[in-house]
C-alpha atoms as a PDB file:
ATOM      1  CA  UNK A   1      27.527  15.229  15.622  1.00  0.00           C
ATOM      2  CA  UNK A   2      28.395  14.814  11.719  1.00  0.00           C
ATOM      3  CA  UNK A   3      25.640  14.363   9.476  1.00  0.00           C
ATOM      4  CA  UNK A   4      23.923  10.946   8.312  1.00  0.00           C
ATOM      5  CA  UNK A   5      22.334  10.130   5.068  1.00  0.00           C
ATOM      6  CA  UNK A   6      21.095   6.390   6.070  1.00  0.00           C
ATOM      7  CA  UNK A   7      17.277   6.770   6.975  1.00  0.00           C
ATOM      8  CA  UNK A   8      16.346   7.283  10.403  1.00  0.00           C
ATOM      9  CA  UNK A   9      13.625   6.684  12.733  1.00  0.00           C
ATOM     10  CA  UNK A  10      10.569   9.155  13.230  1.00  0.00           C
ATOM     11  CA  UNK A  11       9.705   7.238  16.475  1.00  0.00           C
ATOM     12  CA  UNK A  12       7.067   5.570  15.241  1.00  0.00           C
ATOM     13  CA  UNK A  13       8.761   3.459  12.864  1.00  0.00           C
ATOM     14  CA  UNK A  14       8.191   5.574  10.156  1.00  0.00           C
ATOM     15  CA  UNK A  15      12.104   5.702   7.955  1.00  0.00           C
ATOM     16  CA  UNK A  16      13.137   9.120   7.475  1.00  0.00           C
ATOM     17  CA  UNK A  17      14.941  10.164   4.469  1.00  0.00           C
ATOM     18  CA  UNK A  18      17.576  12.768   4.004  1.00  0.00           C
ATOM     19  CA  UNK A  19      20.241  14.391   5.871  1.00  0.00           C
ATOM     20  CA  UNK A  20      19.225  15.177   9.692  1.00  0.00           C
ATOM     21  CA  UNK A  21      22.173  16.942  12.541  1.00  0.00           C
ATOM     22  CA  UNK A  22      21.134  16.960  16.421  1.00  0.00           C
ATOM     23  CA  UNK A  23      19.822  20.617  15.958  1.00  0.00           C
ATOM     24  CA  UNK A  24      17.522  20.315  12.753  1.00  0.00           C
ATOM     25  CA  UNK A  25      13.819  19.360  12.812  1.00  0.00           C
ATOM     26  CA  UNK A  26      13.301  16.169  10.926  1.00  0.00           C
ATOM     27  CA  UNK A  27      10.334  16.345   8.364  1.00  0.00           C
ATOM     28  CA  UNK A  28       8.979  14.555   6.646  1.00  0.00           C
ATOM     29  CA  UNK A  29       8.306  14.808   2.962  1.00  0.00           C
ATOM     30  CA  UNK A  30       6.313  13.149   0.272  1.00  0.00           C
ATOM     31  CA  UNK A  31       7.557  11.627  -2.836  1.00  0.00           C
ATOM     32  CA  UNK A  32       6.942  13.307  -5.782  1.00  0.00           C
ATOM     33  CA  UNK A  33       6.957  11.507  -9.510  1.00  0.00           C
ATOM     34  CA  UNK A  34       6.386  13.453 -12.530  1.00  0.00           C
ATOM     35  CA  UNK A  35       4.834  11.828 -15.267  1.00  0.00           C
ATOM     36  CA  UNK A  36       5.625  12.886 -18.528  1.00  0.00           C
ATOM     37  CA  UNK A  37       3.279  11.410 -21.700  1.00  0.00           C
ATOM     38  CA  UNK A  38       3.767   9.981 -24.903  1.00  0.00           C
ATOM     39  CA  UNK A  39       6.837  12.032 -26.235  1.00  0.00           C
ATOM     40  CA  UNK A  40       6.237  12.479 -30.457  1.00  0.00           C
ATOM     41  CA  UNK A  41       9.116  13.189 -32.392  1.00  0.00           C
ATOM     42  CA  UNK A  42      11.891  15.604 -32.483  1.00  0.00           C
ATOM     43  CA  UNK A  43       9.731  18.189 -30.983  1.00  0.00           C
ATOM     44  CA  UNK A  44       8.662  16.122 -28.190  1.00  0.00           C
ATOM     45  CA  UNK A  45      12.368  15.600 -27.180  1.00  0.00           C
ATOM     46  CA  UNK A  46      12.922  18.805 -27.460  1.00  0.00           C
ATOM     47  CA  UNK A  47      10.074  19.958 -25.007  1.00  0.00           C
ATOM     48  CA  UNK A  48      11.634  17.151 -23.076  1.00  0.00           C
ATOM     49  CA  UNK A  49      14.993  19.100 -22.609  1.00  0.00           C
ATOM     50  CA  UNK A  50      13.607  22.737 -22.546  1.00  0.00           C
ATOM     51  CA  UNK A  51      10.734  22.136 -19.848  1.00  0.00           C
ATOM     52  CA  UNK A  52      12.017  19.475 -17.570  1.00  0.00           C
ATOM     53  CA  UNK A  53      14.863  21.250 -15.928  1.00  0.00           C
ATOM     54  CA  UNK A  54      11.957  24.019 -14.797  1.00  0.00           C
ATOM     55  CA  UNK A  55      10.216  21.622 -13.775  1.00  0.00           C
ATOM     56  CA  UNK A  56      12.599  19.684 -11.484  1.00  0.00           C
ATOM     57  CA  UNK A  57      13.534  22.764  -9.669  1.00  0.00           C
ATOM     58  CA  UNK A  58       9.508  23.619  -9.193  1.00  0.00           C
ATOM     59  CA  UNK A  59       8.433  20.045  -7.760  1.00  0.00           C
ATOM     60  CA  UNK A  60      11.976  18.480  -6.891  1.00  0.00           C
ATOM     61  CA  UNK A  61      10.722  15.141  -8.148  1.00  0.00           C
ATOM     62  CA  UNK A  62      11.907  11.748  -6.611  1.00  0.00           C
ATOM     63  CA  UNK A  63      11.368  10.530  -9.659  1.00  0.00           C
ATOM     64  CA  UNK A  64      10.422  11.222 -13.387  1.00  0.00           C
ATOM     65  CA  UNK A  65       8.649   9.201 -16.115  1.00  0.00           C
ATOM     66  CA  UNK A  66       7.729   9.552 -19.447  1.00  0.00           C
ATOM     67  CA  UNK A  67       6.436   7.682 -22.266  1.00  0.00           C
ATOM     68  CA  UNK A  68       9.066   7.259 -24.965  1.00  0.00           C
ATOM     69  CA  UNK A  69       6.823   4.824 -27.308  1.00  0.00           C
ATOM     70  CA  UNK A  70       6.621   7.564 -30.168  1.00  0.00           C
ATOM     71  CA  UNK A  71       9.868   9.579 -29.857  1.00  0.00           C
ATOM     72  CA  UNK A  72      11.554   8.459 -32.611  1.00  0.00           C
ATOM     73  CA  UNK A  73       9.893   9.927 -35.802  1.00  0.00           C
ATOM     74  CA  UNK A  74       6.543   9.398 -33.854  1.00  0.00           C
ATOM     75  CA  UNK A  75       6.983   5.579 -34.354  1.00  0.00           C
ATOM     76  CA  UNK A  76       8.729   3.668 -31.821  1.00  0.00           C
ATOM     77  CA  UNK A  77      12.121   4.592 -29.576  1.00  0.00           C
ATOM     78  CA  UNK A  78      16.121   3.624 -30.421  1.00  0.00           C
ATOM     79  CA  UNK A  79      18.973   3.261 -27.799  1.00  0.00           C
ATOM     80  CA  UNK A  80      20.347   7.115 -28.952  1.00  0.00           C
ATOM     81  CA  UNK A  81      17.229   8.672 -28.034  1.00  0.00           C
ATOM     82  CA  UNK A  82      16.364   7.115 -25.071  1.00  0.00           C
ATOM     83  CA  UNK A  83      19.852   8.485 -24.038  1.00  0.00           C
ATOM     84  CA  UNK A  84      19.046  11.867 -24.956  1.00  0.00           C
ATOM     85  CA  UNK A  85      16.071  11.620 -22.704  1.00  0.00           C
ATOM     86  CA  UNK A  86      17.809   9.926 -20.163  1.00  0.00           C
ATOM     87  CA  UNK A  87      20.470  12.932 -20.485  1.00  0.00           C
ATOM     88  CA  UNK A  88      17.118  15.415 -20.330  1.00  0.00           C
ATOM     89  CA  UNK A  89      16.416  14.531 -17.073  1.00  0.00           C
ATOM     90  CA  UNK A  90      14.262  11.464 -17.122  1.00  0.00           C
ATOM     91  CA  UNK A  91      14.606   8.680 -14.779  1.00  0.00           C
ATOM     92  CA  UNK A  92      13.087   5.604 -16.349  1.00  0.00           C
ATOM     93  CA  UNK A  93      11.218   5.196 -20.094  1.00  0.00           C
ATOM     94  CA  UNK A  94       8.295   3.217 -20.787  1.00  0.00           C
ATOM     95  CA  UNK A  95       6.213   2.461 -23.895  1.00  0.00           C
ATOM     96  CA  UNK A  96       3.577   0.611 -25.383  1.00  0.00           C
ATOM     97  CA  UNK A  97       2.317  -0.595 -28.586  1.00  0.00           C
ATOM     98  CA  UNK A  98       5.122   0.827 -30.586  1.00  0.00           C
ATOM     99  CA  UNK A  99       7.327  -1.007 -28.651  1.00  0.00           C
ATOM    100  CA  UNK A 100       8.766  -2.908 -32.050  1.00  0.00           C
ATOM    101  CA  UNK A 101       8.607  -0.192 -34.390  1.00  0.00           C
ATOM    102  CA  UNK A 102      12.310   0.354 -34.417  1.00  0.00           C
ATOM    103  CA  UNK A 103      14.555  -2.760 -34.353  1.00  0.00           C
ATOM    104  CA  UNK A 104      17.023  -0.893 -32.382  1.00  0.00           C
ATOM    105  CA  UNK A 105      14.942  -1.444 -29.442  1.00  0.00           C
ATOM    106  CA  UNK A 106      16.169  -5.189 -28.858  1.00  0.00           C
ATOM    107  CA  UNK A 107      18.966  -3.216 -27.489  1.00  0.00           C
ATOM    108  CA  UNK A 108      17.330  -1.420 -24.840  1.00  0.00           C
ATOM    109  CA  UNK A 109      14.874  -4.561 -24.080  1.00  0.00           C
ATOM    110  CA  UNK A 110      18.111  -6.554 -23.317  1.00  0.00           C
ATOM    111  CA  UNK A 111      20.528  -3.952 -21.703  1.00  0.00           C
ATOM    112  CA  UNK A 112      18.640  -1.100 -20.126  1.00  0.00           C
ATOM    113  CA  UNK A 113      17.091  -1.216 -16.728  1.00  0.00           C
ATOM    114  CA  UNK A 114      15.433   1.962 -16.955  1.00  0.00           C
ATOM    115  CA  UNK A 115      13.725   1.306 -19.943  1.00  0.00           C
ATOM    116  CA  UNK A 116      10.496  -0.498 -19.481  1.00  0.00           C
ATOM    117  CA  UNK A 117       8.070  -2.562 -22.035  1.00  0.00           C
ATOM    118  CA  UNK A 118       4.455  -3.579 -21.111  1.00  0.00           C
ATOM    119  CA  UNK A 119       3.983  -6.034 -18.701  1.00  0.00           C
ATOM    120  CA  UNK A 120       1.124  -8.248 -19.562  1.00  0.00           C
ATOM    121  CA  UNK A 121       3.549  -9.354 -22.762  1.00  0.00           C
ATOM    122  CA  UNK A 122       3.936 -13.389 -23.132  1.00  0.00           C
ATOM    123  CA  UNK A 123       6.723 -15.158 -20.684  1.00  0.00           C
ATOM    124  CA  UNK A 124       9.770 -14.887 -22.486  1.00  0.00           C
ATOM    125  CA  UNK A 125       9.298 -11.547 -24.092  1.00  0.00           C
ATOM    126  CA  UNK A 126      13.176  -9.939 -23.889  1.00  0.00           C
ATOM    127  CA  UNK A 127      13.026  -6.992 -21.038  1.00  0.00           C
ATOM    128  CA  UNK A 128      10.933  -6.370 -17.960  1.00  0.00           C
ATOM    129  CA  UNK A 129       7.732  -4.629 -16.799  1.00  0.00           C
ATOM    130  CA  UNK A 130       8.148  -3.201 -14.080  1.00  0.00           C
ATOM    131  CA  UNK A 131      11.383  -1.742 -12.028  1.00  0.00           C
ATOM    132  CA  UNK A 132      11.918  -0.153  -8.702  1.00  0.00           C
ATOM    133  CA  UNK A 133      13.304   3.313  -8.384  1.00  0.00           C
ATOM    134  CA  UNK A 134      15.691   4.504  -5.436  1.00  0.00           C
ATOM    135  CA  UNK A 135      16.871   8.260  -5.583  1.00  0.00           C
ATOM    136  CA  UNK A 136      19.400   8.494  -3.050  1.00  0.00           C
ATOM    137  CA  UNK A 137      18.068   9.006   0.688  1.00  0.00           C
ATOM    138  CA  UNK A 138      14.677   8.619  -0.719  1.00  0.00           C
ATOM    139  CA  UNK A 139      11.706   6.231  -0.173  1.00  0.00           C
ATOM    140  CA  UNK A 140      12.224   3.251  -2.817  1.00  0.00           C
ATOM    141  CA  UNK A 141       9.335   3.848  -6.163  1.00  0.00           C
ATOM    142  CA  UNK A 142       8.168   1.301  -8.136  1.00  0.00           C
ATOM    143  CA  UNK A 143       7.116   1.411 -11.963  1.00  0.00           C
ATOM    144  CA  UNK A 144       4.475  -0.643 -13.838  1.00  0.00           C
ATOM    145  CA  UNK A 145       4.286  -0.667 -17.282  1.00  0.00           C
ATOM    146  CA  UNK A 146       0.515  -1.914 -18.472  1.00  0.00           C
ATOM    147  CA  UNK A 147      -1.096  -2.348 -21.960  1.00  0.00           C
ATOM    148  CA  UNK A 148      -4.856  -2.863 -22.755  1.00  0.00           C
ATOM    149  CA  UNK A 149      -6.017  -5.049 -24.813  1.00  0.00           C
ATOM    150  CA  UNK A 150      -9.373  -3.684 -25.839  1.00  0.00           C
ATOM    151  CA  UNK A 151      -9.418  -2.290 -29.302  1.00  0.00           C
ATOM    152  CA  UNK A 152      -5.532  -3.082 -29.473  1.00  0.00           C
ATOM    153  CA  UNK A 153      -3.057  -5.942 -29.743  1.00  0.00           C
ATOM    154  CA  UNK A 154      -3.782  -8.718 -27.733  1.00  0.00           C
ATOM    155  CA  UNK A 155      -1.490  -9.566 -25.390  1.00  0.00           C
ATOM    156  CA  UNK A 156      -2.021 -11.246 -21.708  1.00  0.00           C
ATOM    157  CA  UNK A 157      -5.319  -9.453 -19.776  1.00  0.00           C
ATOM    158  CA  UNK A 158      -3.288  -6.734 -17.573  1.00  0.00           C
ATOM    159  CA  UNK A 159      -6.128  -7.106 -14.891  1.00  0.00           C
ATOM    160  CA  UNK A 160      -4.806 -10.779 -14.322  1.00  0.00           C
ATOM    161  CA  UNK A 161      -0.929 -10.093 -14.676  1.00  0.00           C
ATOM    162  CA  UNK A 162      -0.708  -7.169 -12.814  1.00  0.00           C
ATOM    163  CA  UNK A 163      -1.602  -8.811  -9.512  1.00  0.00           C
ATOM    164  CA  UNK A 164       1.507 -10.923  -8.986  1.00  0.00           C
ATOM    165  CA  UNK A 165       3.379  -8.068  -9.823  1.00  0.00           C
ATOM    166  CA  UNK A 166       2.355  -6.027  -7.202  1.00  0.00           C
ATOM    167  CA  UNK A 167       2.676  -8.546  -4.797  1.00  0.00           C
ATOM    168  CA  UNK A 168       6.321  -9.240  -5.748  1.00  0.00           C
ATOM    169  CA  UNK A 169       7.005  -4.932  -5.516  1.00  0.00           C
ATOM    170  CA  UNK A 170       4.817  -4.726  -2.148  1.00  0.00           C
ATOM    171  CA  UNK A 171       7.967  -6.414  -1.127  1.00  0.00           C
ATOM    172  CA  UNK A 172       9.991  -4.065  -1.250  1.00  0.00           C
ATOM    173  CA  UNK A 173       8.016  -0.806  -1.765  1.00  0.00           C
ATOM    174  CA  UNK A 174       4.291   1.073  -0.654  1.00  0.00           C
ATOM    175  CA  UNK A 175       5.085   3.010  -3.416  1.00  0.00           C
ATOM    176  CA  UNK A 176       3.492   2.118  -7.011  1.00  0.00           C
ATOM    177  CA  UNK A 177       3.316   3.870 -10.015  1.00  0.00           C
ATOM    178  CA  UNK A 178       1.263   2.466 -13.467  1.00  0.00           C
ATOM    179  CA  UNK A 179       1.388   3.773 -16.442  1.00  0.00           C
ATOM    180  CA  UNK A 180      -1.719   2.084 -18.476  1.00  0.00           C
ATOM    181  CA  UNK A 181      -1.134   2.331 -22.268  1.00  0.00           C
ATOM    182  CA  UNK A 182      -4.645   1.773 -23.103  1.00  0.00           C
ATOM    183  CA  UNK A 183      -7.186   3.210 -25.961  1.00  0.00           C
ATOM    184  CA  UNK A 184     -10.538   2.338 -24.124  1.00  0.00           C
ATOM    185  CA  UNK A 185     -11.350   4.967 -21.082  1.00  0.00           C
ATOM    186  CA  UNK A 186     -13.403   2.334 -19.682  1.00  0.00           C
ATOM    187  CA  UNK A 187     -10.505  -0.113 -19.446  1.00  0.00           C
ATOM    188  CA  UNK A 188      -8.411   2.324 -18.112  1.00  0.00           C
ATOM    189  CA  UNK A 189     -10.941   2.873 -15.427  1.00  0.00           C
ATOM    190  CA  UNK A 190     -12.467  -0.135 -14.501  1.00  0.00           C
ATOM    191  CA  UNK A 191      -8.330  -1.467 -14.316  1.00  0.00           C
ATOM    192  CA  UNK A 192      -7.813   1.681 -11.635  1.00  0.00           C
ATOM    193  CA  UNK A 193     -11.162   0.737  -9.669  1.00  0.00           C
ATOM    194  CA  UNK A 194      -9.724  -2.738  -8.897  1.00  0.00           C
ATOM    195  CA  UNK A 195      -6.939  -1.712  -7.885  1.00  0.00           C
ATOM    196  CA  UNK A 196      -7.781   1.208  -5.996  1.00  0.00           C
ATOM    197  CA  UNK A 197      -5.935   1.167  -2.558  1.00  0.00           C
ATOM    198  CA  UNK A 198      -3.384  -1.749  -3.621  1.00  0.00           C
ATOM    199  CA  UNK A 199      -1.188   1.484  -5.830  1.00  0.00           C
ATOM    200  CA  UNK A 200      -0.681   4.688  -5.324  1.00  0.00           C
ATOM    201  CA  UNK A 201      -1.517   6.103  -9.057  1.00  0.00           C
ATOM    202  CA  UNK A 202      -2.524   4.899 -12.269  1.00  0.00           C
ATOM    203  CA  UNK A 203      -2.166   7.301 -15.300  1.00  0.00           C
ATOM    204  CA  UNK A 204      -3.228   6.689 -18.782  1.00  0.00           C
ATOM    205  CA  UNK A 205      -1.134   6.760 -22.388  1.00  0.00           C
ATOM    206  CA  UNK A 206      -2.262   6.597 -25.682  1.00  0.00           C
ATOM    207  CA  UNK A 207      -4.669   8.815 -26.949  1.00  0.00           C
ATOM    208  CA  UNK A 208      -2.786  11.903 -26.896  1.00  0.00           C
ATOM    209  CA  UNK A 209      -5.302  13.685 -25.623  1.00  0.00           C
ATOM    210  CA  UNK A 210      -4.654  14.582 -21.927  1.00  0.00           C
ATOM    211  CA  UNK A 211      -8.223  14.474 -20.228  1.00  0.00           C
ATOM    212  CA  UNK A 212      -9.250  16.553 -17.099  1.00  0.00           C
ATOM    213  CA  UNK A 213     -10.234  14.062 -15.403  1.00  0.00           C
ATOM    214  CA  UNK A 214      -7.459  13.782 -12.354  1.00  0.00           C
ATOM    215  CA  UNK A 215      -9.074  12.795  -9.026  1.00  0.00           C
ATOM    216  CA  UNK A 216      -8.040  10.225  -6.155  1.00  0.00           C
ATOM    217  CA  UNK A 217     -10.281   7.363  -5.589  1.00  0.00           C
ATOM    218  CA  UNK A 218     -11.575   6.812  -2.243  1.00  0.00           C
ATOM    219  CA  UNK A 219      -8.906   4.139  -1.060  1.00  0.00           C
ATOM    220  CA  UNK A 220      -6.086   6.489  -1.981  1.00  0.00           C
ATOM    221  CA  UNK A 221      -4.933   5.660  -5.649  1.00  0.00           C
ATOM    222  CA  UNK A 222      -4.174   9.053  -7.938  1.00  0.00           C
ATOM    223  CA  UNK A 223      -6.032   8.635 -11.337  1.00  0.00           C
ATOM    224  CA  UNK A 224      -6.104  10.320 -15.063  1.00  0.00           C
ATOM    225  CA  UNK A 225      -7.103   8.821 -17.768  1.00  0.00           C
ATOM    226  CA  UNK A 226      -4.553  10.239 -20.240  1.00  0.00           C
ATOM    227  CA  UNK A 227      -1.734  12.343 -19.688  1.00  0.00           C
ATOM    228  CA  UNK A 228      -1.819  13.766 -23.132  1.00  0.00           C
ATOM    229  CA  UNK A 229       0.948  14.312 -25.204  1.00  0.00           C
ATOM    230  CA  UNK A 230       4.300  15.637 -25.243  1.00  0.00           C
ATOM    231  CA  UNK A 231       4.875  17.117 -28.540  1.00  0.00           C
ATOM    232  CA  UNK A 232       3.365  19.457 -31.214  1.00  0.00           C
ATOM    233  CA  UNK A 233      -0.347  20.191 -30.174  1.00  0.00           C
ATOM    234  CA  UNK A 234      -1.159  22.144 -33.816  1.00  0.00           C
ATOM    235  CA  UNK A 235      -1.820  18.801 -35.278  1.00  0.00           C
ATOM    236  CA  UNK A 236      -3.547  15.925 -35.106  1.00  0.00           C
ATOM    237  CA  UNK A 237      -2.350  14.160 -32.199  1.00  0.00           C
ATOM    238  CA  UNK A 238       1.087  15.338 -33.212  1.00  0.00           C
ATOM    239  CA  UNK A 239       1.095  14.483 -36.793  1.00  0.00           C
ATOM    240  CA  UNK A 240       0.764  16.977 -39.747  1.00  0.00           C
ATOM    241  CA  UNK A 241      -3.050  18.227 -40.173  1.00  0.00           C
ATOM    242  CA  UNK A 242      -3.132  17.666 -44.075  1.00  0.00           C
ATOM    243  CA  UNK A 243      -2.456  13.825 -45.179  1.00  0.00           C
ATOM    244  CA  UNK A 244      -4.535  13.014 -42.033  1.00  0.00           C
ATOM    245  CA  UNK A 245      -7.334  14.909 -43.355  1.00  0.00           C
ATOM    246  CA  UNK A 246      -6.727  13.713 -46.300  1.00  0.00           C
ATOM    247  CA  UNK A 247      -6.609  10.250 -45.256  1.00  0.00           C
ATOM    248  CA  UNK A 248     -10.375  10.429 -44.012  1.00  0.00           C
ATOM    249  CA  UNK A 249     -11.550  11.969 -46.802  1.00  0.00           C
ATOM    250  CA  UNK A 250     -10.230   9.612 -49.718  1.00  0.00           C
ATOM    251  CA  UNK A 251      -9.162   6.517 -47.594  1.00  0.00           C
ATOM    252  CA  UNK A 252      -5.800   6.730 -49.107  1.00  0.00           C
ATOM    253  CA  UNK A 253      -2.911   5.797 -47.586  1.00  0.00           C
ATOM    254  CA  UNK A 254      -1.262   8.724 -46.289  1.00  0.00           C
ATOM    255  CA  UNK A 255       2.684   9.603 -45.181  1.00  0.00           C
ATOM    256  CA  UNK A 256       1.913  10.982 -41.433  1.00  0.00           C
ATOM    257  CA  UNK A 257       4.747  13.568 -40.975  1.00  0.00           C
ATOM    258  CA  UNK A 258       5.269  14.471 -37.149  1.00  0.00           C
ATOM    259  CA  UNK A 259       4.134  18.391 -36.983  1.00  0.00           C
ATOM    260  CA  UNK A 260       6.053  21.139 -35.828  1.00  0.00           C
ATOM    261  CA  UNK A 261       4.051  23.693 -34.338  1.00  0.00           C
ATOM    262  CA  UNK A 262       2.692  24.695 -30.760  1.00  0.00           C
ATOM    263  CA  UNK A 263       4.688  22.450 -28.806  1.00  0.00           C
ATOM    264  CA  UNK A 264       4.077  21.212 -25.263  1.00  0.00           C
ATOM    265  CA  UNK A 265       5.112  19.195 -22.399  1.00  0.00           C
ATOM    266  CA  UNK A 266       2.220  17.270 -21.130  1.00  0.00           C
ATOM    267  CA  UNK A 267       2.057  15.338 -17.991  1.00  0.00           C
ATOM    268  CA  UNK A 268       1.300  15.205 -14.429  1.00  0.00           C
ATOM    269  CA  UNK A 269       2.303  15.443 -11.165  1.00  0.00           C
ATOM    270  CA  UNK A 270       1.693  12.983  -8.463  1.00  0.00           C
ATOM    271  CA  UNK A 271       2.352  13.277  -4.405  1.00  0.00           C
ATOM    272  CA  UNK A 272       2.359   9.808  -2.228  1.00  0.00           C
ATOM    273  CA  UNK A 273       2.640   9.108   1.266  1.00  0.00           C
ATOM    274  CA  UNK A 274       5.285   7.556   1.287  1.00  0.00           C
ATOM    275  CA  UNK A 275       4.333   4.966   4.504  1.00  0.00           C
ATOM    276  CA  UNK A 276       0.731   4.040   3.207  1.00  0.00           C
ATOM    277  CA  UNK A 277       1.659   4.294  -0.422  1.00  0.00           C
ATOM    278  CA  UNK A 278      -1.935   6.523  -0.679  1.00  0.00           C
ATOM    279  CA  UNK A 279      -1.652   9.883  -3.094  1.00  0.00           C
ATOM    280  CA  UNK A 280      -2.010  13.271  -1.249  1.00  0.00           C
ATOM    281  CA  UNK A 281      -2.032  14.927  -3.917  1.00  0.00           C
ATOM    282  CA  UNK A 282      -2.007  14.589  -7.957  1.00  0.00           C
ATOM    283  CA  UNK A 283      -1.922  18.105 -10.542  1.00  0.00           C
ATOM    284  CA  UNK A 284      -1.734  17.671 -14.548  1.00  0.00           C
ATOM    285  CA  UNK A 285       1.382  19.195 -16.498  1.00  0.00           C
ATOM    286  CA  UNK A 286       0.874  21.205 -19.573  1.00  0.00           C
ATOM    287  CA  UNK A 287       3.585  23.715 -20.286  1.00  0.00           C
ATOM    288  CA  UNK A 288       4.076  25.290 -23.492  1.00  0.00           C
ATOM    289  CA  UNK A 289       7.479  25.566 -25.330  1.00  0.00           C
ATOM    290  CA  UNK A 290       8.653  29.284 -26.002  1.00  0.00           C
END
């Protein structure tokens, strides 16, 4: 009997993904999405393409995410480096409230289906908020890009916006994944309470400061509220220590250089059924570049 990629039955209904022959013992596996936060700079990249081949082979990830908001210079993202990071490994980009920082991005907002802008942005906003994800003979993934609104632009409230959307990806997927670019932790939470049981994680961006707070809510949903960074952690959340110092001390306006030193991907790790669409499993990322 030759071998079959299309998904088969598990005799209960449940799709199975992968190759199977008469003779092998179909299993089933979850899917696994590595989440990968706010990449800073030319170091971030850089930790991008040194620790994300390690860490595909270690977790064999269905998919991978990262933040790409502050990889160019720390301000914004451009077509080029999105490419680079798309060459590194990652699957599909989202970002936040750098989003405009570099007019290059127009490009990617227009052209680029695996580059993702918030959301809750006003109808008729060039590029999408959300995609769905399909690594081949895998269960289907889909991506939400989110941005609060408390202590930060204000666009459309995510809480209302984000329910249509998951109705419209329920469609074709159990699977969910949001990132919330937020600043307040109690937005971030109170957004993950509502919709706990209706995704399967939500992870937090923004702060640069990865917290330890990783748990799965009762009716299945993965949380954290920030990822951290990906970037160089002898700093102040990646820039130089110095003008920022400086900066509270005189209330001058400061040049905020992206630092170089003590480097890190930061991150996590997320498993999902892949039937219900509830986490099994979810592990932060913080691996240090040599």
């Amino acid at each position: 009997m030759a071998e079959s990629s299309r998904p088969m039955s598990s005799g209960s209904g449940r799709p199975v993904y992968g190759l199977a022959s008469r003779n092998a013992r179909i299993t089933l596996a979850a899917v696994k999405i590595i989440f990968i936060g706010d990449i800073v700079g030319e170091p971030g990249r850089r930790a991008v393409n040194e620790v994300l081949p390690r860490l595909r082979r270690r977790h064999e990830p269905d998919v991978v995410i990262a933040n790409g908001e502050n990889s160019a210079g720390g301000s914004g993202i451009t077509p080029k480096i999105a490419e680079e990071l798309f060459a590194s490994g990652v699957d599909i980009i989202t970002s936040g409230d750098h989003l405009w920082d570099q007019k290059e991005v127009v490009t990617l907002l227009q052209g680029e289906p695996r580059f993702l802008r918030p959301l809750n942005y006003p109808s008729g906003t060039p590029g999408q908020g959300s995609v769905v994800h399909q690594a081949s003979n895998r269960p289907p993934v889909g991506i939400v890009n989110l941005q609060g609104v408390t202590f930060m632009a204000n666009l459309d409230n995510p809480f209302v916006r984000v329910r249509a959307e998951l109705e419209r990806l329920k469609q074709k997927t159990n699977v969910i994944f949001i990132d919330f670019h937020a600043e307040a932790t109690s937005e971030k939470i109170a957004l993950a309470r509502m919709l706990d049981g209706q995704v399967s994680a939500i992870i937090g961006t923004h702060t640069h400061v990865q917290t330890a707070d990783e748990q799965i809510f009762p009716g299945g949903t993965a949380y954290l509220s920030d990822a951290g960074f990906t970037g160089p952690h002898e700093s102040v959340i990646g820039r130089e220590i110095e003008p920022v110092v400086k900066r509270f001390l005189t209330l001058q306006p400061q040049r905020f250089a992206v630092a170089t030193r003590g480097v890190k991907l930061q991150g996590a790790m997320v498993e999902i059924d892949d039937l219900s669409g509830r986490a099994l499993r979810i592990e932060r990322l913080s691996e240090a570049v040599p």
